[in-house]
Protein backbone atom coordinates (compact mmCIF):
# COMPACT_ATOMS: atom_id res chain seq x y z
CA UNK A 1 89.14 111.20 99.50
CA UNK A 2 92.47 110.81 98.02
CA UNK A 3 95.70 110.20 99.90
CA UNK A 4 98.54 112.25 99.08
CA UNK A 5 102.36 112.31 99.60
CA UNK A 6 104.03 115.26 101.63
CA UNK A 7 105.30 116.41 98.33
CA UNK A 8 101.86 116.65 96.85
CA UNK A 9 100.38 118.05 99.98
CA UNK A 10 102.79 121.02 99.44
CA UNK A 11 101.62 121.25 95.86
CA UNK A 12 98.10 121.51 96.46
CA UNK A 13 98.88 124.58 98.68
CA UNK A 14 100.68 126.37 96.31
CA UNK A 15 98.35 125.78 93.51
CA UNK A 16 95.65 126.65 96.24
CA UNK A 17 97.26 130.17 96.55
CA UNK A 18 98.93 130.60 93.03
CA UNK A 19 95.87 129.26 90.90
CA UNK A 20 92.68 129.56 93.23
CA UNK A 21 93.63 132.96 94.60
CA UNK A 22 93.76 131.73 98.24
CA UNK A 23 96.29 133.59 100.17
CA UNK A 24 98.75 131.36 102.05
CA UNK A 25 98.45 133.12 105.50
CA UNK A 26 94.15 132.49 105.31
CA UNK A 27 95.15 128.80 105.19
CA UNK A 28 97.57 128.94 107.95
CA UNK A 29 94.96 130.85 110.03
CA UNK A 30 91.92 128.16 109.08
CA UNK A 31 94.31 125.13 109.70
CA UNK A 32 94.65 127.06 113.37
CA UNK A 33 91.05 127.83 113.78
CA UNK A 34 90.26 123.94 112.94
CA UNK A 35 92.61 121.95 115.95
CA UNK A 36 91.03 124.68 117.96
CA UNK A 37 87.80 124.12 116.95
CA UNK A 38 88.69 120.18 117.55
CA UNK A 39 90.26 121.36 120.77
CA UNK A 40 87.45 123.14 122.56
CA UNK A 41 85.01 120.57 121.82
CA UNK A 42 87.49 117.67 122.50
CA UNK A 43 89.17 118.66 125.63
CA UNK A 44 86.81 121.34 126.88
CA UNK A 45 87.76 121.14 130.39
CA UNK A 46 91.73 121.58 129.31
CA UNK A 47 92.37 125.60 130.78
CA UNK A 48 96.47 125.31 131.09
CA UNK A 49 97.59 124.51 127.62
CA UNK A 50 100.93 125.02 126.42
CA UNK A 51 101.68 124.95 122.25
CA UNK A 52 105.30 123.53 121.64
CA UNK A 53 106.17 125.21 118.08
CA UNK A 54 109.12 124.79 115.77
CA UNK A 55 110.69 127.28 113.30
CA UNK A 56 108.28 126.21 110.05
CA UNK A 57 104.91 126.33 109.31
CA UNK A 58 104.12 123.56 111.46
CA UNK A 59 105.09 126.44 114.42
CA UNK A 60 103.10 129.13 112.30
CA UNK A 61 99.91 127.11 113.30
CA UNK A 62 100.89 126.76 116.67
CA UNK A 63 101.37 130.45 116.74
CA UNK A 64 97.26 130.73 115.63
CA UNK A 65 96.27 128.22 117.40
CA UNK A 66 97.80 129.71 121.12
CA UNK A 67 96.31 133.28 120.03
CA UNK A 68 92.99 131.81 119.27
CA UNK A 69 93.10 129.39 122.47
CA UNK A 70 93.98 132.53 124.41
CA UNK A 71 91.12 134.47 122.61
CA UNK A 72 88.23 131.66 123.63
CA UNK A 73 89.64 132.25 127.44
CA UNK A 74 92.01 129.92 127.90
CA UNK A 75 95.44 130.04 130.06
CA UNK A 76 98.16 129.65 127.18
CA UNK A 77 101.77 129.71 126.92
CA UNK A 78 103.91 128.91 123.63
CA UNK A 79 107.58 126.58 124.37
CA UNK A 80 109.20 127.97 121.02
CA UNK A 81 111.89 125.72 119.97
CA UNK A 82 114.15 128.59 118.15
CA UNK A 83 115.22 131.72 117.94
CA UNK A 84 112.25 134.42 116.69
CA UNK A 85 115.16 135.71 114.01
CA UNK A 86 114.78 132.20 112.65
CA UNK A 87 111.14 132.56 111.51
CA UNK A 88 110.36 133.52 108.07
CA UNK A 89 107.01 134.31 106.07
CA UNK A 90 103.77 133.35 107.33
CA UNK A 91 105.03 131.92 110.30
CA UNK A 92 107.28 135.13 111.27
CA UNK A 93 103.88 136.63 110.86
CA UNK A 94 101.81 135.05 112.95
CA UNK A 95 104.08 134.73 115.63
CA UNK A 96 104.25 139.25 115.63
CA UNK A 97 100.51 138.49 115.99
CA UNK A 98 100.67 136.35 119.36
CA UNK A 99 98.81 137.85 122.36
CA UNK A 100 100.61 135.38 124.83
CA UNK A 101 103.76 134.84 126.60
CA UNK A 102 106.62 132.81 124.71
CA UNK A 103 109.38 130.56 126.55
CA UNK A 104 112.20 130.16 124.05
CA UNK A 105 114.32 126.66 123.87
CA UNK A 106 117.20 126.80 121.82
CA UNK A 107 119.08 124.15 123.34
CA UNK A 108 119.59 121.20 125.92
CA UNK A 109 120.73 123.41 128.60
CA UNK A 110 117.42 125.66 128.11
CA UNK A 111 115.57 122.73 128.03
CA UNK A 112 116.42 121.83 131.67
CA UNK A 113 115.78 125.55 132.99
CA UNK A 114 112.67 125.30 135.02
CA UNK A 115 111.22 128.03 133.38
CA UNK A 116 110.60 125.54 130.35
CA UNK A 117 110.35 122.13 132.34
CA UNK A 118 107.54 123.51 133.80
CA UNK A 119 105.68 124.46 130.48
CA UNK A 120 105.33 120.44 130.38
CA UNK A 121 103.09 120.34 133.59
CA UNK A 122 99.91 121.61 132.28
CA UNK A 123 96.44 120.25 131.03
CA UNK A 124 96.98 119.77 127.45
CA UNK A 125 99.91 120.46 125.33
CA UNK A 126 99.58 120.61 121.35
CA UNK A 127 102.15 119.74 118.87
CA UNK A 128 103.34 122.06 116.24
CA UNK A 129 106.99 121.04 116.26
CA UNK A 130 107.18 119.71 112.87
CA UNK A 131 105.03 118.64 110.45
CA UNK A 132 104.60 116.27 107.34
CA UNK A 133 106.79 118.43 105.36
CA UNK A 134 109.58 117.00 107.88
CA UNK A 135 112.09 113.79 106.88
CA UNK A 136 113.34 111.96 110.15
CA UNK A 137 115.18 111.46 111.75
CA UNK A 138 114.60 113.87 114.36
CA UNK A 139 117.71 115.72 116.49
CA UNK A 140 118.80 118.41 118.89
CA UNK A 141 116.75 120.59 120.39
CA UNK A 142 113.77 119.25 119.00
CA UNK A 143 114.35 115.54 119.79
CA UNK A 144 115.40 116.20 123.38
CA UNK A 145 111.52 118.43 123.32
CA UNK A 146 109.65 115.40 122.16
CA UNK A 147 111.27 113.14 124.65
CA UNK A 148 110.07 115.73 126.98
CA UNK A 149 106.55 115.83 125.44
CA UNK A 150 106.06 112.18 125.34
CA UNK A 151 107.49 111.83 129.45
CA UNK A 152 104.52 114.25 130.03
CA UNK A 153 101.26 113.55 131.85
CA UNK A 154 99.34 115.92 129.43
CA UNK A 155 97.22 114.56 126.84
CA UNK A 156 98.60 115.75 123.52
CA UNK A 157 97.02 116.38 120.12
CA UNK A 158 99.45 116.89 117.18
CA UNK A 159 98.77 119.69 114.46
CA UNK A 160 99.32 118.06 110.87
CA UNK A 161 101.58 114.75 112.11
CA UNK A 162 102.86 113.42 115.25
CA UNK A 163 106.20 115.08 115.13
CA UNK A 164 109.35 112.87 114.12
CA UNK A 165 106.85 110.56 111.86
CA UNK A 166 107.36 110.22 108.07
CA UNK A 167 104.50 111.39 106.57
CA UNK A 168 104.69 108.91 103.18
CA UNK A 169 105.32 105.54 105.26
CA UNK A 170 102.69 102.87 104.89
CA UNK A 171 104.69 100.66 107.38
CA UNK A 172 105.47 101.36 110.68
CA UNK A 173 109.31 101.71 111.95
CA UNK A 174 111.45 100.97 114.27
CA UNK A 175 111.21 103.94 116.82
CA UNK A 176 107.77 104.94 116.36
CA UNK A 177 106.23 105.59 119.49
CA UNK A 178 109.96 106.00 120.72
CA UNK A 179 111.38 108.93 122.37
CA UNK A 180 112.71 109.83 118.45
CA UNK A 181 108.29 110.34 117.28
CA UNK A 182 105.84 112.22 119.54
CA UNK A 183 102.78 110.40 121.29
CA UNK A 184 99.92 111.52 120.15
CA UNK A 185 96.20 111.46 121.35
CA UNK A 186 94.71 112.96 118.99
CA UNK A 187 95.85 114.40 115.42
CA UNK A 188 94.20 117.23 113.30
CA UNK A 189 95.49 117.33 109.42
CA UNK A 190 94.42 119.35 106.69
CA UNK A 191 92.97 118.68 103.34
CA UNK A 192 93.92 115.34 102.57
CA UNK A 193 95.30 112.69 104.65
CA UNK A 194 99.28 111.84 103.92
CA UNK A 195 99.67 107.62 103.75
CA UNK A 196 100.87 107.63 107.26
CA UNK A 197 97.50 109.01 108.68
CA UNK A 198 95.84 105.84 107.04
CA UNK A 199 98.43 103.08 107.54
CA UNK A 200 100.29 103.72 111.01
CA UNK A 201 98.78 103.81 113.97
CA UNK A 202 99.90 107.26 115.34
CA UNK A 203 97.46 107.74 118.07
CA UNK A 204 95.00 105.54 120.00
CA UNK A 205 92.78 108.53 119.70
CA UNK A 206 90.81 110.23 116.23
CA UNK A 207 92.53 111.65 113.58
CA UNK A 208 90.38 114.68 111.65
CA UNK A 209 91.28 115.76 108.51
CA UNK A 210 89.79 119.21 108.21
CA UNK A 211 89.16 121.48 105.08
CA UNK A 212 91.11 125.01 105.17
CA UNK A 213 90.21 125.95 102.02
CA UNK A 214 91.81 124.28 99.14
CA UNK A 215 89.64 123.74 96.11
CA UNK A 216 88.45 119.30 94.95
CA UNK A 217 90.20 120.87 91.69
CA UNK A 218 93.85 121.55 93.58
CA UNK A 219 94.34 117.96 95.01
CA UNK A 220 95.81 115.51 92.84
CA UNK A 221 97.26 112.62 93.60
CA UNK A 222 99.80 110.10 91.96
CA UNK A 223 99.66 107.51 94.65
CA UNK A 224 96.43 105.65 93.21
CA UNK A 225 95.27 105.83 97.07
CA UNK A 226 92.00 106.94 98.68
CA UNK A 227 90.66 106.90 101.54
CA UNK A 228 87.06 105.75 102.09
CA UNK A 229 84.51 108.48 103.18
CA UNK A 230 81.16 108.70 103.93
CA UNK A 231 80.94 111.62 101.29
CA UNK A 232 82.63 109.16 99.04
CA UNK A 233 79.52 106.45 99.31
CA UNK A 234 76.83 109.14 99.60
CA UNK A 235 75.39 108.23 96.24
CA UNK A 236 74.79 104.48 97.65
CA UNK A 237 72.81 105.41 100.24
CA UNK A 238 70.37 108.05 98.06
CA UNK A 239 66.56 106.80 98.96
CA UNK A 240 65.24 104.56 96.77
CA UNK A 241 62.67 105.29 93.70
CA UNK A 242 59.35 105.38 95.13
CA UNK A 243 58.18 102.96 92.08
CA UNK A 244 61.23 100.58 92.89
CA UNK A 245 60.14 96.73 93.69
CA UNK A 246 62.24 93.65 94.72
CA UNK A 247 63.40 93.02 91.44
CA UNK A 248 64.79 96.02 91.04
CA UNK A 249 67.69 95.74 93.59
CA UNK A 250 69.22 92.32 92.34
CA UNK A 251 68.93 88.13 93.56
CA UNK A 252 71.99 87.19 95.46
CA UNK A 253 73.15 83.92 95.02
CA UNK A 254 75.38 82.54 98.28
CA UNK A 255 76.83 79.06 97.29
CA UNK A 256 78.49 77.59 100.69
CA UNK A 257 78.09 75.66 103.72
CA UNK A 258 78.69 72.34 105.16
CA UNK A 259 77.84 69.75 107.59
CA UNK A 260 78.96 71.97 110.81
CA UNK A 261 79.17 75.79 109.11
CA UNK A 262 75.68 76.08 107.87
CA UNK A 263 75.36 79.68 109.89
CA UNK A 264 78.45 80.97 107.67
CA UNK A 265 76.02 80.67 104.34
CA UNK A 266 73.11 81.50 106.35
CA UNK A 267 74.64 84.57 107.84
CA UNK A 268 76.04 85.95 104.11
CA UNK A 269 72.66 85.35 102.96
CA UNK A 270 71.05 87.63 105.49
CA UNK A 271 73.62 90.36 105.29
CA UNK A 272 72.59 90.52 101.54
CA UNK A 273 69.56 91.45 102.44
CA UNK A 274 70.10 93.84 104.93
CA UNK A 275 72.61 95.61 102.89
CA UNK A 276 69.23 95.53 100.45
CA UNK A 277 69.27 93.31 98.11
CA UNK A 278 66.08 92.56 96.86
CA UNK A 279 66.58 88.72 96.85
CA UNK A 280 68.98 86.32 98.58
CA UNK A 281 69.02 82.21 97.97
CA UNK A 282 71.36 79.89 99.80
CA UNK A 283 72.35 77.02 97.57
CA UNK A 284 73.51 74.86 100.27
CA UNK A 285 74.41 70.73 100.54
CA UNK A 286 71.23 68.98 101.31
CA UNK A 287 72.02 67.88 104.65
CA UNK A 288 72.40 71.19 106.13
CA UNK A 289 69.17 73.08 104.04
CA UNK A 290 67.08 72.80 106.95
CA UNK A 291 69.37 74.87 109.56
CA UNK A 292 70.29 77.40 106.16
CA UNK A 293 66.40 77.72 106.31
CA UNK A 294 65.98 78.09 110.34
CA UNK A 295 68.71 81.29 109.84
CA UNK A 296 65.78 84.11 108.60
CA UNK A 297 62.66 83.26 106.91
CA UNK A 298 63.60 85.94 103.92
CA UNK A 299 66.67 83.90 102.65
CA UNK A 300 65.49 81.39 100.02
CA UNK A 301 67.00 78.04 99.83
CA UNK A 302 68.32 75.12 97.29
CA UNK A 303 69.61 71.50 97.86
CA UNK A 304 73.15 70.68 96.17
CA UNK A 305 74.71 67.34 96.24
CA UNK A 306 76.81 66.58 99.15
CA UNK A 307 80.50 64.57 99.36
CA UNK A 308 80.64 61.87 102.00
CA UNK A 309 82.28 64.66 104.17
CA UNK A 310 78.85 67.14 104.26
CA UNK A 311 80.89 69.59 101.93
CA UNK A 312 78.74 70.31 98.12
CA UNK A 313 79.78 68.12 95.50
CA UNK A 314 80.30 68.14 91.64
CA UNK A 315 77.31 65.95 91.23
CA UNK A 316 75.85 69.44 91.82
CA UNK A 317 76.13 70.41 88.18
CA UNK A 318 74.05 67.35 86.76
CA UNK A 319 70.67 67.82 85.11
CA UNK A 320 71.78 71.56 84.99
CA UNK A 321 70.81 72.21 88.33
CA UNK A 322 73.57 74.63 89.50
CA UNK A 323 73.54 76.02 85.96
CA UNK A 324 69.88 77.05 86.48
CA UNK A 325 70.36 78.48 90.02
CA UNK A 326 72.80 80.83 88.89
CA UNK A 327 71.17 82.07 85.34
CA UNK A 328 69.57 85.85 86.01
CA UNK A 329 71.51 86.69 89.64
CA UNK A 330 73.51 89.70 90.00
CA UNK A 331 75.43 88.31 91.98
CA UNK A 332 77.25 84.74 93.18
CA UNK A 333 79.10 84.28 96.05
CA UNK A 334 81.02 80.86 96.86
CA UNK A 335 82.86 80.45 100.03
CA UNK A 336 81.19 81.15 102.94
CA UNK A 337 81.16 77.72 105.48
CA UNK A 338 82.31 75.74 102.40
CA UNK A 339 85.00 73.81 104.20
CA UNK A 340 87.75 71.98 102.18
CA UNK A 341 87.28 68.92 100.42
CA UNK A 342 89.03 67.73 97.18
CA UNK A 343 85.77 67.45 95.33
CA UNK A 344 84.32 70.89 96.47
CA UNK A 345 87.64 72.51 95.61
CA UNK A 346 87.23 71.44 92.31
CA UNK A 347 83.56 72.56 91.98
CA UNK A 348 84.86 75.78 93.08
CA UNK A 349 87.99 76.26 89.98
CA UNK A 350 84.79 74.75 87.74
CA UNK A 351 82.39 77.89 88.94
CA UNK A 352 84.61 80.27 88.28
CA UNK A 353 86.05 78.85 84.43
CA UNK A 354 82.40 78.61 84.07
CA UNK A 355 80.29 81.64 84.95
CA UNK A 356 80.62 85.22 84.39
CA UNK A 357 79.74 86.82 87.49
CA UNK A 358 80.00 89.02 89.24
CA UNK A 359 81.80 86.59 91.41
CA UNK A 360 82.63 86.96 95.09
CA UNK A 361 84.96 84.49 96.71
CA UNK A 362 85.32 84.22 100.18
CA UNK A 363 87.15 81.52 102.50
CA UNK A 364 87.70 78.53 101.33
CA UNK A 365 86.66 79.44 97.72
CA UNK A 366 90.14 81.34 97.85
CA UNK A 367 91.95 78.21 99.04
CA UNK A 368 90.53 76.05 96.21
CA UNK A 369 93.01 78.08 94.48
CA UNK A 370 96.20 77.46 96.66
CA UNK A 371 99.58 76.33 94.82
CA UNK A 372 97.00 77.13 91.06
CA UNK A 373 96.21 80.67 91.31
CA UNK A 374 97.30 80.65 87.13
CA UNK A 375 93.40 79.31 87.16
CA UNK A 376 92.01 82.52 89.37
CA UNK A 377 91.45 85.42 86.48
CA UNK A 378 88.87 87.98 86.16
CA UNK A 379 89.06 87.32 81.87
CA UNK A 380 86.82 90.91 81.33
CA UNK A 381 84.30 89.90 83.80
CA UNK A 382 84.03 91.33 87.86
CA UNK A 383 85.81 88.85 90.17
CA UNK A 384 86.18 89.58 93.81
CA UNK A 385 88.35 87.63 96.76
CA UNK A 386 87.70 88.82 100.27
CA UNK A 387 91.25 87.02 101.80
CA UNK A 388 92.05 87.51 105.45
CA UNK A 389 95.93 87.42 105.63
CA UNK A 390 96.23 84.06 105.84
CA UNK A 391 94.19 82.97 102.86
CA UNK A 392 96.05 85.44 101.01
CA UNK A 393 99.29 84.07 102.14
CA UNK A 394 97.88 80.75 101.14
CA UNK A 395 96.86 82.14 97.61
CA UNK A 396 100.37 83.19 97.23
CA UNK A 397 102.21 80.29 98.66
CA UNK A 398 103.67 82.63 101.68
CA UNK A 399 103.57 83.54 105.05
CA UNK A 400 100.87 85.32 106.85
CA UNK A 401 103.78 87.93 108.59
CA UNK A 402 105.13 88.24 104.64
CA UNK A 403 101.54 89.53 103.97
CA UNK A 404 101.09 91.73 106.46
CA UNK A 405 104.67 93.30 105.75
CA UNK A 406 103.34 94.20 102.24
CA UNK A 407 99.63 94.62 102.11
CA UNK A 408 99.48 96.86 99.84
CA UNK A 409 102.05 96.26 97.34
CA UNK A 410 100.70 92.48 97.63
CA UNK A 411 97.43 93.00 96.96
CA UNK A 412 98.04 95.16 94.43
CA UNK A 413 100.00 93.02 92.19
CA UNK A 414 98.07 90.30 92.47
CA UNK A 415 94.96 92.39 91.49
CA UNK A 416 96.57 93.52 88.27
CA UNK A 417 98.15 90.23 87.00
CA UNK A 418 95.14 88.07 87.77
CA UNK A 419 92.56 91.12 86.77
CA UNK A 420 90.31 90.69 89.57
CA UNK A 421 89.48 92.91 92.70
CA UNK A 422 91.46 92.34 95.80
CA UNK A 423 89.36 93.03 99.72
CA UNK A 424 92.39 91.87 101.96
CA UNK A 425 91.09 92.13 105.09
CA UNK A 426 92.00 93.76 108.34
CA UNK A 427 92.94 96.61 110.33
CA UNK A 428 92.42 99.46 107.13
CA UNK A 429 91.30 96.55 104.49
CA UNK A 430 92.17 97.09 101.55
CA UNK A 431 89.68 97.66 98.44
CA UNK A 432 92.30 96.96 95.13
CA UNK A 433 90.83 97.44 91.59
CA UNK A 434 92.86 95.38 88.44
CA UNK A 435 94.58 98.92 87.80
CA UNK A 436 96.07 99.24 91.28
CA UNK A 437 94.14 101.70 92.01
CA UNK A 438 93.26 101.58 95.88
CA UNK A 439 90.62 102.27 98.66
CA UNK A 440 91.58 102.18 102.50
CA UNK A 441 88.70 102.03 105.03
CA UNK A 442 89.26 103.26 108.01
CA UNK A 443 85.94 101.99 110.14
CA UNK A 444 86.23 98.81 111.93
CA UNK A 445 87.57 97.76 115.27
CA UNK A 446 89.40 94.96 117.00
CA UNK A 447 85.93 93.23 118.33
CA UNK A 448 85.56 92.30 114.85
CA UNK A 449 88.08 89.46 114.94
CA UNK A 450 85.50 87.11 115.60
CA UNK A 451 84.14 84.23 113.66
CA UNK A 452 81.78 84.77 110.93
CA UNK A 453 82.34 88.50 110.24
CA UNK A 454 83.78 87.67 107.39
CA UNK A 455 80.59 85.98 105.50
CA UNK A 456 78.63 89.11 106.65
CA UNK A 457 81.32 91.39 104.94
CA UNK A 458 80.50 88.84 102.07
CA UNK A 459 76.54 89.48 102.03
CA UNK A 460 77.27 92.71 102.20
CA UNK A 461 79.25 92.94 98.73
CA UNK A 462 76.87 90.57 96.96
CA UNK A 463 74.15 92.88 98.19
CA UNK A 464 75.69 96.22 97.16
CA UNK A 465 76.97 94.56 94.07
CA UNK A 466 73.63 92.98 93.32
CA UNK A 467 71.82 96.84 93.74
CA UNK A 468 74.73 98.73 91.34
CA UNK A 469 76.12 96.28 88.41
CA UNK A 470 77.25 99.32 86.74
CA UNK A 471 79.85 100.39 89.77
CA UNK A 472 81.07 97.22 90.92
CA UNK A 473 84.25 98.51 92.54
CA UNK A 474 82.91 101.64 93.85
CA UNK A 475 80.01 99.19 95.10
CA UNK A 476 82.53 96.75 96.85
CA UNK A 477 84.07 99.64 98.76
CA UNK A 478 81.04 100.83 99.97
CA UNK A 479 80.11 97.58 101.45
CA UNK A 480 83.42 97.57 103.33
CA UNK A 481 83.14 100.74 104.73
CA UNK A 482 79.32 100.17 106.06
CA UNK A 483 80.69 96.60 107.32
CA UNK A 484 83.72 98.29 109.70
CA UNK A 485 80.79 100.79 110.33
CA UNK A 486 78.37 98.18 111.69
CA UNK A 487 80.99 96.79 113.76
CA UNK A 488 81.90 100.38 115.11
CA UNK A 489 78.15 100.52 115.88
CA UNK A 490 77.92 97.11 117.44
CA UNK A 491 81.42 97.83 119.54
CA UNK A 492 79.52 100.99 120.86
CA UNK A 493 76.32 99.21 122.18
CA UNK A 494 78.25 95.64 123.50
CA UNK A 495 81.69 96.70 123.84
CA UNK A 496 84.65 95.46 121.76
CA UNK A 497 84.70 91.82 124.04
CA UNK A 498 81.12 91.02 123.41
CA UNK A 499 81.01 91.54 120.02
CA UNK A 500 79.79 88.56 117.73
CA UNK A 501 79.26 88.64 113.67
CA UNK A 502 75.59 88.12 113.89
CA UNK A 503 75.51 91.66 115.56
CA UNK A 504 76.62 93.04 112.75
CA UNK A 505 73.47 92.62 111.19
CA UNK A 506 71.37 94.37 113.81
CA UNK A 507 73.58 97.69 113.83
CA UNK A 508 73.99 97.48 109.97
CA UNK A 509 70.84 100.22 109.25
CA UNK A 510 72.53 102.29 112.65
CA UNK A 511 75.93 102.06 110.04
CA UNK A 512 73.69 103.62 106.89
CA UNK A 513 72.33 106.05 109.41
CA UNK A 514 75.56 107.35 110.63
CA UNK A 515 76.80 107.04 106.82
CA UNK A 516 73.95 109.48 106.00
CA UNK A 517 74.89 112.14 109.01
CA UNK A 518 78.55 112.12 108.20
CA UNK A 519 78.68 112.59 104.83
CA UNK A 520 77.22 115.70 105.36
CA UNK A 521 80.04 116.79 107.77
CA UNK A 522 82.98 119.03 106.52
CA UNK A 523 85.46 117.41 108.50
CA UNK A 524 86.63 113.32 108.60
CA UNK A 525 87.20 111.45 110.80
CA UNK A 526 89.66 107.90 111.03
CA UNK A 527 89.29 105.90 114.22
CA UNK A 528 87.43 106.79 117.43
């Protein structure tokens, strides 16, 4: 699903109505008829409900959304934050439409009559002040109403944006969540999500982005940003070919672990298969093999030489031995419980001057390639790093809080100037492909920040990229997405405190299920 800016977003509906023939007052009345569908089944026991509407189209859904509230039985009133002369167009014309009584606000004074205060103290109020259309800051009479808004009991769920937010920022501000941005605790959107639906975090509560009508052909984006979908990965998850075998979905090969992180191989060997694969081996230092091989009885395991500090060695590429394990996989991953040692680093920069993947680095693969990231290059062949922010700061000889100030224009440049594919990890990782062009996921939860989720989110890229050699990117993204899934999944059944990495692998197939279901659904979904 592609992200869009605010000025793009108002593109797409006038090339909805002036191209596709789709009048501008049906979308206004399906972009009503969708918070209330999200309404009745969200907040069903809600009966006093109160719209707040401004003077633009943000207020003309308001105005459809308090007729059809009233119209399902509720008890609404609309606060109307200017003068009815003011309207104009569609919203002048839903608002002759409204069936319910309006309170008008056109100032501070009004504001404090009790006639309005009073519209505050009721069991759900919905925002429709201003929408993404809108560049803060906000003032007057509508910033003293979303002071009011946010001192309010009521739950609130915003129609198209929080009001006050900027629509196009990827990085939160100073103020948000302020008295100058409305609280939100839950936000419906239309169409296509604007990069401030992805990237701040607006509301503890979902954000839907519902169809109202506007053609795949209308929305076009310049932003090189999408957001990850279930209808997106759809064609992963297609059942298999009833004459498939094991050979047909790819060998996995997971170089890693060490004397004391033998479970961080193990565990990316696993997750390859569970993400189906139709072969996983563990090349492993010798020491550790026999705990590799206690993991799962399906992984398959080799012996590599082993430095004095349990960590494999270079003596790992005599007689051809490495050479061999890696001819005829799909995929080779190198990271996972490596651990750093001078020697092992080296074996790492070797591996990847010396095969031609796909590659997926992980860990302390990536910081084999601190203060020499001139050696890290895809050179025409798939290489993928999986950094957390503070490899990634590592890799780029920063700071973890520079990182996470740019994590997208960071990834991205690295991507294109070393030609490789960027996952930088955490909340909404990013998916980067050499072009810049982007994929944001929004599954995933805070539980996940727990050791060892990270080599499962690496078994599940070798696995997917194993299966689809053809769609590497598209194949990495998918893995990401079913990996935050797995941990929504696993959050649901243990809670968020509980959670550990190796449950990840037990609610993986729930993730493919719920996959399946939802890309069938019209609306999406980002967060809980």
């Amino acid at each position: 699903m592609k992200i869009v800016s605010a000025a793009e977003m108002r593109e797409i509906d006038r090339v909805t109505s002036s191209c596709f023939g789709v009048p501008s007052l049906t979308l206004m009345e399906n972009a009503g008829t969708a918070v209330v569908a999200f309404v009745l089944e969200r907040y069903k026991s809600a009966q006093r409900i109160t719209v707040l509407c401004g003077k633009g189209n943000n207020g003309g859904d308001g105005f459809v959304i308090a007729r059809k509230l009233h119209e399902a039985g509720k008890s609404v009133q609309v606060l109307l934050l200017a003068d009815p002369v003011q309207l104009m167009g569609d919203a002048a014309e839903m608002f002759r439409r409204l069936p319910v009584p309006v309170v008008k606000a056109l100032s501070s004074a009004d504001l404090h009559q009790e006639s309005v205060q009073k519209q505050f103290d009721c069991d759900l109020l919905v925002d429709a002040i201003l929408g993404t259309g809108f560049q803060p800051p906000v003032a007057g009479v509508y910033a003293e109403a979303i002071a009011r808004l946010n001192e309010s009991h009521a739950p609130v769920v915003a129609v198209d944006i929080p009001s006050g937010t900027d629509a196009d920022a990827i990085i939160a501000v100073v103020g948000a969540g302020s008295d100058s941005v409305a609280r939100a605790d839950a936000v419906v959107t239309f169409t296509a999500p604007r990069p401030a639906h992805v990237f701040l975090n607006m509301t503890q509560g979902p954000t839907m982005i519902a169809p109202i009508g506007s053609p795949e052909d209308a929305i076009a984006s310049d932003l090189k940003l999408n957001l990850t979908t279930a209808r997106d990965i759809a064609d992963f998850l297609a059942p298999r070919p009833a004459d498939a075998n094991k050979g047909s979905f790819g060998h996995v090969l997971i170089v890693g672990g060490s004397v004391g992180k033998a479970g961080a191989a193990a565990m990316a060997g696993i997750a390859a298969l569970r993400a189906g694969a139709g072969l996983a081996t563990v090349a492993t230092p010798h020491s550790v093999l026999p705990t590799v091989a206690g993991f799962a009885p399906e992984i398959m395991t080799e012996a590599l030489a082993q430095t004095n500090a349990g960590t494999i060695g270079m003596r790992s590429f005599e007689f051809g031995l490495l050479d061999s394990l890696v001819e005829g996989k799909r995929a080779i991953a190198i990271g996972p419980g490596m651990g750093r040692h001078l020697e092992t680093e080296e074996l790492v920069c070797t591996c990847v001057e010396r095969y031609r993947g796909p590659l997926i680095l992980d860990a302390d693969a990536i910081n084999a390639f601190r203060g020499c990231n001139e050696r890290l290059t895809g050179n025409g062949r798939f290489v993928i790093l999986t950094p957390h922010p503070g490899e990634m700061a590592r890799l780029l000889g920063t700071t973890v809080d520079d990182v996470q100030k740019d994590r997208l224009n960071l990834a991205r440049s690295f991507a294109q100037e070393h030609h490789v594919i960027v996952v930088l990890k955490g909340h909404r990782t990013l998916t980067v492909a050499p072009n810049g062009t982007t994929w944001v996921n929004p599954t995933g939860n805070p539980g996940m920040a727990t050791g060892g989720t990270g080599d499962i989110l690496t078994g599940i890229i070798s696995g997917f990229v194993a299966q689809n050699p053809e769609r590497v990117f598209e194949a990495v993204a998918t893995a990401v997405f079913l990996h935050g899934l797995a941990g929504d999944a696993a959050r649901d059944a243990v809670g968020e405190h509980s959670l550990i990495a190796t449950d990840l692998l037990g609610y993986l197939p729930e993730a493919f299920r719920r996959a399946r279901a939802d890309a069938k659904a019209a609306s999406v979904h980002v967060g809980s």
